[in-house]
C-alpha atoms as a PDB file:
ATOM      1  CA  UNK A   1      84.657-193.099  89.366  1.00  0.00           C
ATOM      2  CA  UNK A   2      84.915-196.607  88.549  1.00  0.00           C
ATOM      3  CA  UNK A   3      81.477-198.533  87.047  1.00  0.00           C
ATOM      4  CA  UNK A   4      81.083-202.337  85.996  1.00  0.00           C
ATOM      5  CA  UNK A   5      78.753-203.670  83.351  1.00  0.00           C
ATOM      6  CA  UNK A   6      77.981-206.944  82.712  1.00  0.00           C
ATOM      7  CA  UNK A   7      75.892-209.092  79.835  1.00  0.00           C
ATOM      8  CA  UNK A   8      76.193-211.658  78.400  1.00  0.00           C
ATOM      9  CA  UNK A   9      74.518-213.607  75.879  1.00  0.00           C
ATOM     10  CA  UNK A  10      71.975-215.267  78.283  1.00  0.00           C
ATOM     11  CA  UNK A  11      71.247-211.751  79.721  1.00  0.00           C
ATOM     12  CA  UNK A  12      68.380-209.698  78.574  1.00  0.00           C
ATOM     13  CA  UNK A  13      70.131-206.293  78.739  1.00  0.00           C
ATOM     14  CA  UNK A  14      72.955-205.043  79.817  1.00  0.00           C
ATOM     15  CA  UNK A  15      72.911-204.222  83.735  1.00  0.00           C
ATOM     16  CA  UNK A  16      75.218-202.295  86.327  1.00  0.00           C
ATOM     17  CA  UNK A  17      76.939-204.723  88.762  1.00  0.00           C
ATOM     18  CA  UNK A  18      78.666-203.910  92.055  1.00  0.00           C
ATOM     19  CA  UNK A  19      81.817-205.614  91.276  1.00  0.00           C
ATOM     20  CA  UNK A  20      84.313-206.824  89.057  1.00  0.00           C
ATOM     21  CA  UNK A  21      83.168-209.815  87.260  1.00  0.00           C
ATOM     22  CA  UNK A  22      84.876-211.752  84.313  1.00  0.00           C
ATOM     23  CA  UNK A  23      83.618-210.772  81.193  1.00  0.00           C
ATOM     24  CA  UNK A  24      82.614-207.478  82.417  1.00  0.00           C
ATOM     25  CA  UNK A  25      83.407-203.587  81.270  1.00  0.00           C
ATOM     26  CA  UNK A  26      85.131-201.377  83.555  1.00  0.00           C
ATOM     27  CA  UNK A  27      84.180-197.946  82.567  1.00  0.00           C
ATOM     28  CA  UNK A  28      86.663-195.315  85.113  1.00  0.00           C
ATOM     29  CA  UNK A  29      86.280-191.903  84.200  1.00  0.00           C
ATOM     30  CA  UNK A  30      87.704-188.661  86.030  1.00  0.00           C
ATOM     31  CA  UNK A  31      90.037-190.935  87.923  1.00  0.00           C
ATOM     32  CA  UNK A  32      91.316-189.973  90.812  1.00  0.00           C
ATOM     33  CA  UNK A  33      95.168-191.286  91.937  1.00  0.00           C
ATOM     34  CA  UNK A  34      93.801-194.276  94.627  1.00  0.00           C
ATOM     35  CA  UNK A  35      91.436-195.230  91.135  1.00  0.00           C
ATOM     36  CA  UNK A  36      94.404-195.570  89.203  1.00  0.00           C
ATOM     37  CA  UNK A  37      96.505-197.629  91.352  1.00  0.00           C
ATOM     38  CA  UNK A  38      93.445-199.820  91.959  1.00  0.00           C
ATOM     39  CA  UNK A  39      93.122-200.626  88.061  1.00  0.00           C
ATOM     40  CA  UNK A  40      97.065-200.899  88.101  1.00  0.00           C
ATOM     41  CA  UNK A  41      97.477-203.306  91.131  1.00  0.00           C
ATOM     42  CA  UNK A  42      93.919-205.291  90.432  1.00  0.00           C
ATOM     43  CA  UNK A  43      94.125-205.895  86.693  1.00  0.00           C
ATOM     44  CA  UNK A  44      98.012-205.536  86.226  1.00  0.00           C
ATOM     45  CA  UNK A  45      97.750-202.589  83.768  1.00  0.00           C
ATOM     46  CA  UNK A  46     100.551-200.852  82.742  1.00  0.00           C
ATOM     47  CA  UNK A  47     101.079-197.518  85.223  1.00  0.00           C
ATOM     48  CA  UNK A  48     102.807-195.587  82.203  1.00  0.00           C
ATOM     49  CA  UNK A  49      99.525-196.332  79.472  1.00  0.00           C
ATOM     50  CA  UNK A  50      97.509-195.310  81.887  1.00  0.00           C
ATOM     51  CA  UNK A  51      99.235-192.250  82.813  1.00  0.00           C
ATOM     52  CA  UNK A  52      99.105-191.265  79.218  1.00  0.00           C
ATOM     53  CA  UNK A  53      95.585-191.737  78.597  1.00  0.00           C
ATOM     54  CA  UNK A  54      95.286-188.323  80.668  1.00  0.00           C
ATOM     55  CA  UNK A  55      97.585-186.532  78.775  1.00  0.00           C
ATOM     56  CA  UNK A  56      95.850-183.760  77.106  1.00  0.00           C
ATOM     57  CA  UNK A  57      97.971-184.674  73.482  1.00  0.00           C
ATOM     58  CA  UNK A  58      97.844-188.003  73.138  1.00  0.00           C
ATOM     59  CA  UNK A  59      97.255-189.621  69.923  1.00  0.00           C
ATOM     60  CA  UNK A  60      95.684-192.403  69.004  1.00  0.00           C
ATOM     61  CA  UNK A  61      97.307-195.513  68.627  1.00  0.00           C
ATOM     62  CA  UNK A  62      97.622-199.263  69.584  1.00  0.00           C
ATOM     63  CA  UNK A  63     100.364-201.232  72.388  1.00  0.00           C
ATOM     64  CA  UNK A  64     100.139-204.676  73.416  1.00  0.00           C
ATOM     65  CA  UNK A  65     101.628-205.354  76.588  1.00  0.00           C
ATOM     66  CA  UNK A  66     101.185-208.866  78.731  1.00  0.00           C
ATOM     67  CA  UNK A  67      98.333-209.765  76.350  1.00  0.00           C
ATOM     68  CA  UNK A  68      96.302-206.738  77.135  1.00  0.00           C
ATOM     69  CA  UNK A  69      95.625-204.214  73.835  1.00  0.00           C
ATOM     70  CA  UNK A  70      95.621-201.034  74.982  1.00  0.00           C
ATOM     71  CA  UNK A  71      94.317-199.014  72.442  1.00  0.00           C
ATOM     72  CA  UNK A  72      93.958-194.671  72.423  1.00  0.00           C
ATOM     73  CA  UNK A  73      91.728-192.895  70.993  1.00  0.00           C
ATOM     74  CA  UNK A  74      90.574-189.408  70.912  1.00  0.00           C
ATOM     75  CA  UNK A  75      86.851-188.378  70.829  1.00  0.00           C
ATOM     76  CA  UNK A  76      85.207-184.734  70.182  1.00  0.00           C
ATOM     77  CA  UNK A  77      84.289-182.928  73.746  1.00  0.00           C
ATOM     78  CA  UNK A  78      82.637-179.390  74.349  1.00  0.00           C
ATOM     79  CA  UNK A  79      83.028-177.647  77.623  1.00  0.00           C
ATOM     80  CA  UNK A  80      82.195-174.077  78.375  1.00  0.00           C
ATOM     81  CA  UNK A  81      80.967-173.138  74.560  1.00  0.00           C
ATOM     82  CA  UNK A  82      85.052-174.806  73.276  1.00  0.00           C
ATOM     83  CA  UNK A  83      85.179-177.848  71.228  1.00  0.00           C
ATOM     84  CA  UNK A  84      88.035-180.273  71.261  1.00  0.00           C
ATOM     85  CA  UNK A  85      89.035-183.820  71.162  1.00  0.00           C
ATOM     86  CA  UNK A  86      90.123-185.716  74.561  1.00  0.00           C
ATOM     87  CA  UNK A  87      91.986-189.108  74.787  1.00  0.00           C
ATOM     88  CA  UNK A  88      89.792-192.092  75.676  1.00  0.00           C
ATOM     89  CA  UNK A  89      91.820-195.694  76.136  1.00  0.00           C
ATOM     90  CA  UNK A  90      90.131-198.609  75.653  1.00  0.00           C
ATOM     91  CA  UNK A  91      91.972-201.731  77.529  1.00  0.00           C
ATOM     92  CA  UNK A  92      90.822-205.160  75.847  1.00  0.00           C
ATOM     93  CA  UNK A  93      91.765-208.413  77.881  1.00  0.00           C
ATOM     94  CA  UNK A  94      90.735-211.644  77.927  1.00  0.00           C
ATOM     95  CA  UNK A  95      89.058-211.332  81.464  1.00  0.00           C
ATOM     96  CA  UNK A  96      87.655-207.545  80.756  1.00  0.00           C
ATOM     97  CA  UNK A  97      86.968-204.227  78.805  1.00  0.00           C
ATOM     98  CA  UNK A  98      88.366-200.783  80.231  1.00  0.00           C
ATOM     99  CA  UNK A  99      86.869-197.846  79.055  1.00  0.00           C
ATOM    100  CA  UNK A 100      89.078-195.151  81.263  1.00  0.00           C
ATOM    101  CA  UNK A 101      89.365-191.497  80.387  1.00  0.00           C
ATOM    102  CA  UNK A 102      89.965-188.124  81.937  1.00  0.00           C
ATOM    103  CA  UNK A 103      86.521-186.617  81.859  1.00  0.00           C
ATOM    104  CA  UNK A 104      82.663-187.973  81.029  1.00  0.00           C
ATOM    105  CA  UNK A 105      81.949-188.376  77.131  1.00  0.00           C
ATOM    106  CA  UNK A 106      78.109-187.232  76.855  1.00  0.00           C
ATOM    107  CA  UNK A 107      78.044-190.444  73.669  1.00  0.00           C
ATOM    108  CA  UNK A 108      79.336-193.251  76.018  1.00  0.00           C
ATOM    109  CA  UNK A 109      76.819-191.952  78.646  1.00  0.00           C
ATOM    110  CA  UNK A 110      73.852-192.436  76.048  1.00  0.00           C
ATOM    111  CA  UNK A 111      75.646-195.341  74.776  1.00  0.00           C
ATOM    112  CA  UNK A 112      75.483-197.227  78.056  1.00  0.00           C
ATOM    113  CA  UNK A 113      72.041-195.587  79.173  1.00  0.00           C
ATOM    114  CA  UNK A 114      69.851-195.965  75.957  1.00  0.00           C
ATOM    115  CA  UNK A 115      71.633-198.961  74.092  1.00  0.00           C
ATOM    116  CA  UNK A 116      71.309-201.856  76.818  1.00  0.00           C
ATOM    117  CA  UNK A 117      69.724-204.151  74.459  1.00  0.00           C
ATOM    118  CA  UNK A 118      72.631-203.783  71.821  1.00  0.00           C
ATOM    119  CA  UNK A 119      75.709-204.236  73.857  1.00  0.00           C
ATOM    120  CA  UNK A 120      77.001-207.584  74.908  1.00  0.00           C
ATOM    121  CA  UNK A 121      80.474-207.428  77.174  1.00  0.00           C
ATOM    122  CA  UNK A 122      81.541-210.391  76.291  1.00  0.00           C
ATOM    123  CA  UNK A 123      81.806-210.054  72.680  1.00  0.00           C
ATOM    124  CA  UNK A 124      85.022-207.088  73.156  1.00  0.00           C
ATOM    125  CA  UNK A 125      85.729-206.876  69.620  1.00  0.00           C
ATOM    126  CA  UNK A 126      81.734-206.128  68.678  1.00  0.00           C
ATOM    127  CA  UNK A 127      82.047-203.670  71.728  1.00  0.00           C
ATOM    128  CA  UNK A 128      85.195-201.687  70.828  1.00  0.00           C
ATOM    129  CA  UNK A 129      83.967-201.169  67.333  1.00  0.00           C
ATOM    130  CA  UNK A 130      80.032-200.000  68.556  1.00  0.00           C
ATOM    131  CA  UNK A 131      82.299-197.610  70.390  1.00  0.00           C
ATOM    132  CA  UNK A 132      84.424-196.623  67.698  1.00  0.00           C
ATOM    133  CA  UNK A 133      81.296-195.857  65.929  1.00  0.00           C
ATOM    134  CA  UNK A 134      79.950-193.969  68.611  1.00  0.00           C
ATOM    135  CA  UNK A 135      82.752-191.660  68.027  1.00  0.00           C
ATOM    136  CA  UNK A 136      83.042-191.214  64.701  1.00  0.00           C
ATOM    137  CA  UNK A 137      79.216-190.025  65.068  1.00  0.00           C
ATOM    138  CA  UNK A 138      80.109-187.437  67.676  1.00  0.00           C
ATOM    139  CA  UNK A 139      82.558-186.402  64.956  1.00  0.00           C
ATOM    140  CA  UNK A 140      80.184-186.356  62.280  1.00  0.00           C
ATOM    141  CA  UNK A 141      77.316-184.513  64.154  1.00  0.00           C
ATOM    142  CA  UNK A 142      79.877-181.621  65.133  1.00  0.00           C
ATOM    143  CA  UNK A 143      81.737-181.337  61.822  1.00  0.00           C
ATOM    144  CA  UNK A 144      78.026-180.799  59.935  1.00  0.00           C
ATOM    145  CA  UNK A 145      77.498-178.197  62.539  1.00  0.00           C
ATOM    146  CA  UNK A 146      80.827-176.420  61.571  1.00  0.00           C
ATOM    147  CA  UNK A 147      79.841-177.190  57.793  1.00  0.00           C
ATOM    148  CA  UNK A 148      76.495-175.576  58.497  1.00  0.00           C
ATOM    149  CA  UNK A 149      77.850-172.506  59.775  1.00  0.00           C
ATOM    150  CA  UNK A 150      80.553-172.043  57.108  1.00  0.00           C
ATOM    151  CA  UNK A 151      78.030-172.841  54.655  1.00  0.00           C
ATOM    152  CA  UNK A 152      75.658-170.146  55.538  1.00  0.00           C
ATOM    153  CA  UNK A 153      78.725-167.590  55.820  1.00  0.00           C
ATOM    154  CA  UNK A 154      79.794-168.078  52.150  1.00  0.00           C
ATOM    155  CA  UNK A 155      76.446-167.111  50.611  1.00  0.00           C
ATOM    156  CA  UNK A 156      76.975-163.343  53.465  1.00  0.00           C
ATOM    157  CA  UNK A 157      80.218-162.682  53.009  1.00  0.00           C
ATOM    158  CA  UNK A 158      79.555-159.094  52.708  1.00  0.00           C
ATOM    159  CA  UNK A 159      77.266-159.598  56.304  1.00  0.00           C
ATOM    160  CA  UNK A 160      80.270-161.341  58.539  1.00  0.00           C
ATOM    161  CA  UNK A 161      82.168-158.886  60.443  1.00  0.00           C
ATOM    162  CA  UNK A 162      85.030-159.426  62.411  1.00  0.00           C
ATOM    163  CA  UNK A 163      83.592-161.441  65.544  1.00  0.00           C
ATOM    164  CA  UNK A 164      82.492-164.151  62.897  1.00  0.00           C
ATOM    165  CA  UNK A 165      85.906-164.108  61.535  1.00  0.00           C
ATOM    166  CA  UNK A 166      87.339-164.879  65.188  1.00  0.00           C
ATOM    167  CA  UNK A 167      84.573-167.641  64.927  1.00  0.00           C
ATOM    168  CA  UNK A 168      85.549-169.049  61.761  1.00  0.00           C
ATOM    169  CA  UNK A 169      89.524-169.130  62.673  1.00  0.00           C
ATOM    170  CA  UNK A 170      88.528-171.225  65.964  1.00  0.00           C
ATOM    171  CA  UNK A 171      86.493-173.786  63.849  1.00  0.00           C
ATOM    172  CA  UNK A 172      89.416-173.844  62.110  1.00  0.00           C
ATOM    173  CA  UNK A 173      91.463-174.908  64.901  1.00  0.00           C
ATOM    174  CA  UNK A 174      88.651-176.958  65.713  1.00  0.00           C
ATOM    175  CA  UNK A 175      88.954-179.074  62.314  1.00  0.00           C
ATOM    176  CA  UNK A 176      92.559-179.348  61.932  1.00  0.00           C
ATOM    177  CA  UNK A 177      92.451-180.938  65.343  1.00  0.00           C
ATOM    178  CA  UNK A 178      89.788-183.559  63.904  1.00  0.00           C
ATOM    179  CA  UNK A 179      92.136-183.939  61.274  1.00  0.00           C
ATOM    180  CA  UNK A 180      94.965-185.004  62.589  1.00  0.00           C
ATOM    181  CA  UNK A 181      93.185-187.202  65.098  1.00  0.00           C
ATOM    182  CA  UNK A 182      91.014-189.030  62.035  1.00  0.00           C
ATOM    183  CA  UNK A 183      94.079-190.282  60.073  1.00  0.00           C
ATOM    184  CA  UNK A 184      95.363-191.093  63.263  1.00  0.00           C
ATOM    185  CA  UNK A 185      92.250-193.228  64.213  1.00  0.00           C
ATOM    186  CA  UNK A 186      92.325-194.793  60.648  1.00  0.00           C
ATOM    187  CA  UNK A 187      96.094-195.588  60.896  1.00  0.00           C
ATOM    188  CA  UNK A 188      94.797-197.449  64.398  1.00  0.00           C
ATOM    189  CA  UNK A 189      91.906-199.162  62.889  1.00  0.00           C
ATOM    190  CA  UNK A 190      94.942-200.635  59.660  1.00  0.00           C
ATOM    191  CA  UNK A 191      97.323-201.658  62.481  1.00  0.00           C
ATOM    192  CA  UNK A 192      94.307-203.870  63.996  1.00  0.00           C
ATOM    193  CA  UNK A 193      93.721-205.664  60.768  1.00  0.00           C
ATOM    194  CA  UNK A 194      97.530-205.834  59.998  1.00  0.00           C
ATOM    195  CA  UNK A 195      98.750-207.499  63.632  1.00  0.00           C
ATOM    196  CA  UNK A 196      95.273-208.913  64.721  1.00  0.00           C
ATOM    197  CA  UNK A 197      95.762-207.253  68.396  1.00  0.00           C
ATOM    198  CA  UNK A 198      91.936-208.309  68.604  1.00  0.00           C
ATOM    199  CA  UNK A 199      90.126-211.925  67.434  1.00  0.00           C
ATOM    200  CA  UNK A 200      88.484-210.267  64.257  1.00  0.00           C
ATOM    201  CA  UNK A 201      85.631-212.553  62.056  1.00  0.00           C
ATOM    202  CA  UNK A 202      84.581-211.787  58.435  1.00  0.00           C
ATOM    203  CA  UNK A 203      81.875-209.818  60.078  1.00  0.00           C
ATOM    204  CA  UNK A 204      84.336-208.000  62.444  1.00  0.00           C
ATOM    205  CA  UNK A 205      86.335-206.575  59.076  1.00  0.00           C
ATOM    206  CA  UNK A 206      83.572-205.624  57.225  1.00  0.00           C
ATOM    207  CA  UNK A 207      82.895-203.004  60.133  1.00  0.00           C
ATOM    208  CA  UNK A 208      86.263-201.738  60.560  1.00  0.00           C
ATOM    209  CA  UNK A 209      86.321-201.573  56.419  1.00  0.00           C
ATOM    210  CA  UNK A 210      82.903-199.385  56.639  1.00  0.00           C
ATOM    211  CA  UNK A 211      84.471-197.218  59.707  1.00  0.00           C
ATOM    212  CA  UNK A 212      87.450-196.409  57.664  1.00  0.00           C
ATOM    213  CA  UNK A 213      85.566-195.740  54.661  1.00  0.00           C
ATOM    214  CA  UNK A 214      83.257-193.214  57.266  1.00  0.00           C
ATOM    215  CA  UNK A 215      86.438-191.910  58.527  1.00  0.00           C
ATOM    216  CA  UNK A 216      87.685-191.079  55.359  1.00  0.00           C
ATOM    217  CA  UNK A 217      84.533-189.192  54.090  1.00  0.00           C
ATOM    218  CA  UNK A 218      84.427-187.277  57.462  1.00  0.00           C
ATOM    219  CA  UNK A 219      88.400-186.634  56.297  1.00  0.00           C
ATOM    220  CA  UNK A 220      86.536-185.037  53.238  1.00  0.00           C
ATOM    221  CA  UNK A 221      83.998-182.658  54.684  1.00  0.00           C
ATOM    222  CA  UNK A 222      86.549-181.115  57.376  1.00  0.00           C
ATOM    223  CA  UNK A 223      89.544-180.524  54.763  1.00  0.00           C
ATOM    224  CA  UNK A 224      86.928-178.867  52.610  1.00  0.00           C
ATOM    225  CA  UNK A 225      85.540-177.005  55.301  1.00  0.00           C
ATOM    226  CA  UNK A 226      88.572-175.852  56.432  1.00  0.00           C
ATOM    227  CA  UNK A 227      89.267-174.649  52.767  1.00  0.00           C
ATOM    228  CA  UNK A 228      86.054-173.082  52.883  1.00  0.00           C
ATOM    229  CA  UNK A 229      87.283-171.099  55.979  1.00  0.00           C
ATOM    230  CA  UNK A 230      90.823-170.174  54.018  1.00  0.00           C
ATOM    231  CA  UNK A 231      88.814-168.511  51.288  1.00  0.00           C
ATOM    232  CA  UNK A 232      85.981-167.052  53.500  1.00  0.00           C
ATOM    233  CA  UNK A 233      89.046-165.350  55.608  1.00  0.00           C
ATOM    234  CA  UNK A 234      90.604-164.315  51.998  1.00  0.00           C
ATOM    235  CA  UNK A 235      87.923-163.106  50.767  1.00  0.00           C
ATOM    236  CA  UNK A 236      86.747-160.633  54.078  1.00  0.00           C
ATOM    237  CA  UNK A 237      90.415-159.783  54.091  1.00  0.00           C
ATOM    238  CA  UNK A 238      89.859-158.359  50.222  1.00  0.00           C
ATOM    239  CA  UNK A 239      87.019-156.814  50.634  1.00  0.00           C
ATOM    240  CA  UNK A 240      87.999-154.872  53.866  1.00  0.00           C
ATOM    241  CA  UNK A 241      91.036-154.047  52.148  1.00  0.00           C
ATOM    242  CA  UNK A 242      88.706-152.380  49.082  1.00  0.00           C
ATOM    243  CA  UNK A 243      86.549-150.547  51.465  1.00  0.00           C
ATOM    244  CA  UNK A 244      89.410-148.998  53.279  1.00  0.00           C
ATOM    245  CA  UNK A 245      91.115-148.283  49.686  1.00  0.00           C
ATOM    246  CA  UNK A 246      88.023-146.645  49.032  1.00  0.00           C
ATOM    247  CA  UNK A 247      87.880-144.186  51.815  1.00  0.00           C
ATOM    248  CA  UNK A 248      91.658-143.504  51.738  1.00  0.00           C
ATOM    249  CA  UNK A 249      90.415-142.697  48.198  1.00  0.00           C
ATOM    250  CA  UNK A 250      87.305-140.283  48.958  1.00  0.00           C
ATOM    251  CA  UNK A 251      89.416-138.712  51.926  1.00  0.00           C
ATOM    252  CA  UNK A 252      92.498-137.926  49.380  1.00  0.00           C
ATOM    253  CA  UNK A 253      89.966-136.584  46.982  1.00  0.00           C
ATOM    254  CA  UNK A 254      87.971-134.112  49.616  1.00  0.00           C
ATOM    255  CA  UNK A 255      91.327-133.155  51.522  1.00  0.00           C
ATOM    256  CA  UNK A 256      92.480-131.713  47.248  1.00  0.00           C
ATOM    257  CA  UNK A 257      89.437-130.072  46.993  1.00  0.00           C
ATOM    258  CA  UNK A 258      89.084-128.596  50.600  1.00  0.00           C
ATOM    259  CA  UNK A 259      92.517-127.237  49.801  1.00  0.00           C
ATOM    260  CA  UNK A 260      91.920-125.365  46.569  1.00  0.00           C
ATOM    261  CA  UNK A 261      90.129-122.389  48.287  1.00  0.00           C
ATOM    262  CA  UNK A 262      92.448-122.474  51.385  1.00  0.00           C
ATOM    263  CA  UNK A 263      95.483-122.144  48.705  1.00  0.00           C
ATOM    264  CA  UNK A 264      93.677-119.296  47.126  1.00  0.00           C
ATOM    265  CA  UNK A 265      92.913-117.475  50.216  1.00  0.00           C
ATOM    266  CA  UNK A 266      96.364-117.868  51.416  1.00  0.00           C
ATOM    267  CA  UNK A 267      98.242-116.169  48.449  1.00  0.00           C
ATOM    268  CA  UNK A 268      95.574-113.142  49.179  1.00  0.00           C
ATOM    269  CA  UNK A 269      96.502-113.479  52.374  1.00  0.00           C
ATOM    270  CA  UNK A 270     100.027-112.562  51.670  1.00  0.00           C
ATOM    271  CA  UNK A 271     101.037-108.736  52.252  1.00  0.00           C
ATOM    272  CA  UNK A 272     101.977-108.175  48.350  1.00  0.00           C
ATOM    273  CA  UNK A 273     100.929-107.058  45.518  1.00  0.00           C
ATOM    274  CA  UNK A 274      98.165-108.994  43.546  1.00  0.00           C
ATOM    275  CA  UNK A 275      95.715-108.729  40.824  1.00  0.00           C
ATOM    276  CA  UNK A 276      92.534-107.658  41.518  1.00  0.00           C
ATOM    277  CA  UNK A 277      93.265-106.326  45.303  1.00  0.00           C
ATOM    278  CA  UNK A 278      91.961-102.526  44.216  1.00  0.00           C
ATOM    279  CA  UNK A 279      88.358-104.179  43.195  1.00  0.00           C
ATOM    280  CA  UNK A 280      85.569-104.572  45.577  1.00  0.00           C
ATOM    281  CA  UNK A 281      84.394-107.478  43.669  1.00  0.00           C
ATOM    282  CA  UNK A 282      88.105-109.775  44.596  1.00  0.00           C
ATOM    283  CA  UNK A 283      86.094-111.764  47.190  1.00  0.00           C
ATOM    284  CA  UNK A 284      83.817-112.661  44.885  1.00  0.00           C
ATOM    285  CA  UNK A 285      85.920-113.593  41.826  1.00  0.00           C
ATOM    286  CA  UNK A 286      88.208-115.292  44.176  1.00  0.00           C
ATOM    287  CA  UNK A 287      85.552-117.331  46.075  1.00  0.00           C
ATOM    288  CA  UNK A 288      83.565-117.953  42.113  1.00  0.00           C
ATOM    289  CA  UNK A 289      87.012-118.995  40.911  1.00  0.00           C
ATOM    290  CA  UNK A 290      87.597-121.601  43.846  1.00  0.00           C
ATOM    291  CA  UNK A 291      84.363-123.057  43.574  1.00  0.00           C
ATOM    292  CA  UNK A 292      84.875-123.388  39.676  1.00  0.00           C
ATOM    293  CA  UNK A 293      87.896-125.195  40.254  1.00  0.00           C
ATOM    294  CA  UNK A 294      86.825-127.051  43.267  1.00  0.00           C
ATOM    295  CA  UNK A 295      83.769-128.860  40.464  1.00  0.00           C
ATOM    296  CA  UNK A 296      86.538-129.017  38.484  1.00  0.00           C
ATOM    297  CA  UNK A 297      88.499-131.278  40.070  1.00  0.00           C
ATOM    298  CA  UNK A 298      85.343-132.767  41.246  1.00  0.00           C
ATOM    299  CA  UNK A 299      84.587-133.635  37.736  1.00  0.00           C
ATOM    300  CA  UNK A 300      88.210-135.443  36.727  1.00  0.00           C
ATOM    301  CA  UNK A 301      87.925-137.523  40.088  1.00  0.00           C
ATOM    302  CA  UNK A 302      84.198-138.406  39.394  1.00  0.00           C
ATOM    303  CA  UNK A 303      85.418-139.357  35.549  1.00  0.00           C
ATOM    304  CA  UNK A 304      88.395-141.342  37.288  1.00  0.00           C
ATOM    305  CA  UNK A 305      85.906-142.988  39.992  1.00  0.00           C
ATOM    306  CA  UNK A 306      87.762-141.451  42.430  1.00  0.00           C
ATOM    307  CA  UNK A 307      84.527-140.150  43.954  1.00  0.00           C
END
C-alpha cells in the first residue's frame, strides 16, 4: 500500500493527499512487487536498497546514492505474542520522504494518526528524527516491560518454574536482538553528523546528541537485564540442582535402611546353621535387632543431615 502526506508550513495539519506531490511523504508498507517497481521507475530509487529493506536481517545503516540518503533502520514489532525488530528504510530526497517497510509499525500508525499538528513534510531532517524518536520509544516501552518481568522474577526465584525459564531465555533473545540493533542505530545516527548525508542546524544536533544519549541508556537497561536473566537462569539451575541432590540424598538414605532388615532376613533365610534358630523368640530378636539398627543408622544420617 502506498499513502502520501503532505504539510507544509502554511498548512494547518498534516493531511492525506491522492497523489504524489513535491515535498510530500510516501509512506509504502507491505509492498507488493508492481509497488516496488512503481517507487523504482517513478522516483529512480535504487531496486537493490529497496530489495533489502525486506530482508528479515538487515541492519541499520546509511547509503547515498544519486543524492537520495537511504537510510535503514530497525524498529521493535510483536506479532502472534513474539517480539522482534523489523527493518524500516527511510528514503530522504530533495523532492520527498519514503517511509517503506515490510509490514505496518503500530508507532508510525499513531504517529501519522494522532500527531498531525507536529509533523511538517517539508522539514525531512525534523521528520526523520521525530521518527527516530518514535522508535527508540517503542524500544523503551518494551524493554521496561521485559525489565518489569525480570524484576519481579528475582525477588521469586524459588516461585519460577521451568515455563518462566523458557520465558526468560526468549526475552533474552529478545534483548540481545535490541542490542545489536541499538549500537547499530547509534553508529547510524555518528555517520549522519560525520558526512552530513542530511542539512543538519544547531537545533538538528542537539536532537541527534539527546537520541544517542537515549540510545545509550536504553543500551544500559537491556545489557543489565539480560545479566539479570544470566543469573536468574544460574541461580534456578542451582537450586534445582540442590533439590535433586537432596532427594538422591533421602532416597540413598531410605534404600540403606530398607535394606538392613532385608539383609538380616536373608542370612536366616539361608539353609545353615545360625544362632538363635532353636528359639521361638528368633523372629523377634531378629526383627528388635533390625529396627535397632535401622534408628541407628537413622540417627548418624540425621547427625550428618542426610535426612
Amino acid at each position: 500500500m502506498i499513502a502520501y502526506y503532505l504539510r507544509t508550513l502554511q498548512d494547518k495539519v498534516l493531511k492525506e493527499i491522492p497523489e504524489f506531490a513535491k515535498g510530500c511523504l510516501i509512506y509504502c508498507k507491505e509492498p507488493t512487487k508492481e509497488e516496488m517497481k512503481f517507487l523504482k521507475n517513478k522516483f529512480l530509487l535504487n531496486e537493490n536498497l529497496l530489495r533489502d529493506a525486506l530482508d528479515f536481517y538487515e541492519m541499520p545503516r546509511v547509503e547515498e546514492i544519486e543524492r537520495k540518503v537511504y537510510i535503514f533502520l530497525r524498529a521493535p514489532f510483536r506479532e502472534n505474542g513474539g517480539i522482534f525488530t523489523l527493518p524500516l528504510l527511510i528514503v530522504v530526497s530533495q523532492e520527498f520522504f519514503l517511509l517503506f517497510s515490510q509490514t505496518s509499525f503500530s508507532f508510525l500508525e499513531e504517529f501519522l494518526e494522532k500527531e498531525k499538528y507536529l509533523i511538517f513534510t517539508t522539514q525531512k531532517t525534523k521528520l526523520f528524527l521525530q521518527i527516530l524518536s518514535k522508535i527508540c520509544e517503542a524500544f523503551k516501552t518494551t524493554i521496561l516491560q521485559i525489565n518489569k518481568e525480570i524484576k519481579r522474577a528475582v525477588f521469586e526465584l524459588k516461585k519460577i518454574e521451568e515455563k518462566e525459564i523458557k520465558e526468560f531465555i526468549k526475552f533474552e533473545v529478545i534483548l540481545q536482538d535490541f542490542l545489536s540493533t541499538l549500537v547499530a542505530t547509534k553508529v547510524v545516527l555518528a555517520t549522519i553528523l560525520q558526512r552530513q548525508h542530511l542539512e543538519l542546524f544547531p537545533a538538528d544536533k542537539e536532537l541527534i546528541d539527546d537520541l544517542v544519549l537515549e540510545i545509550s541508556q536504553l543500551e544500559e537497561i537491556s545489557k543489565s537485564s539480560v545479566k539479570n536473566i544470566i543469573n536468574l537462569r544460574e541461580g534456578h539451575e542451582i537450586i534445582f540442582t540442590n533439590m535433586v541432590n537432596k532427594v538422591i540424598k533421602i532416597l540413598t538414605a531410605y534404600t540403606i535402611l530398607v535394606s538392613i532388615p532385608t539383609i538380616l532376613a536373608s542370612l536366616y533365610g539361608m539353609n545353615v546353621k545360625l544362632p538363635l534358630e532353636e528359639n521361638k523368640f528368633a523372629f523377634f530378636i531378629v526383627l528388635f535387632v533390625s529396627l535397632f539398627l535401622m534408628l541407628f543408622v537413622a540417627l548418624i544420617f540425621r547427625w550428618k543431615k542426610w535426612l
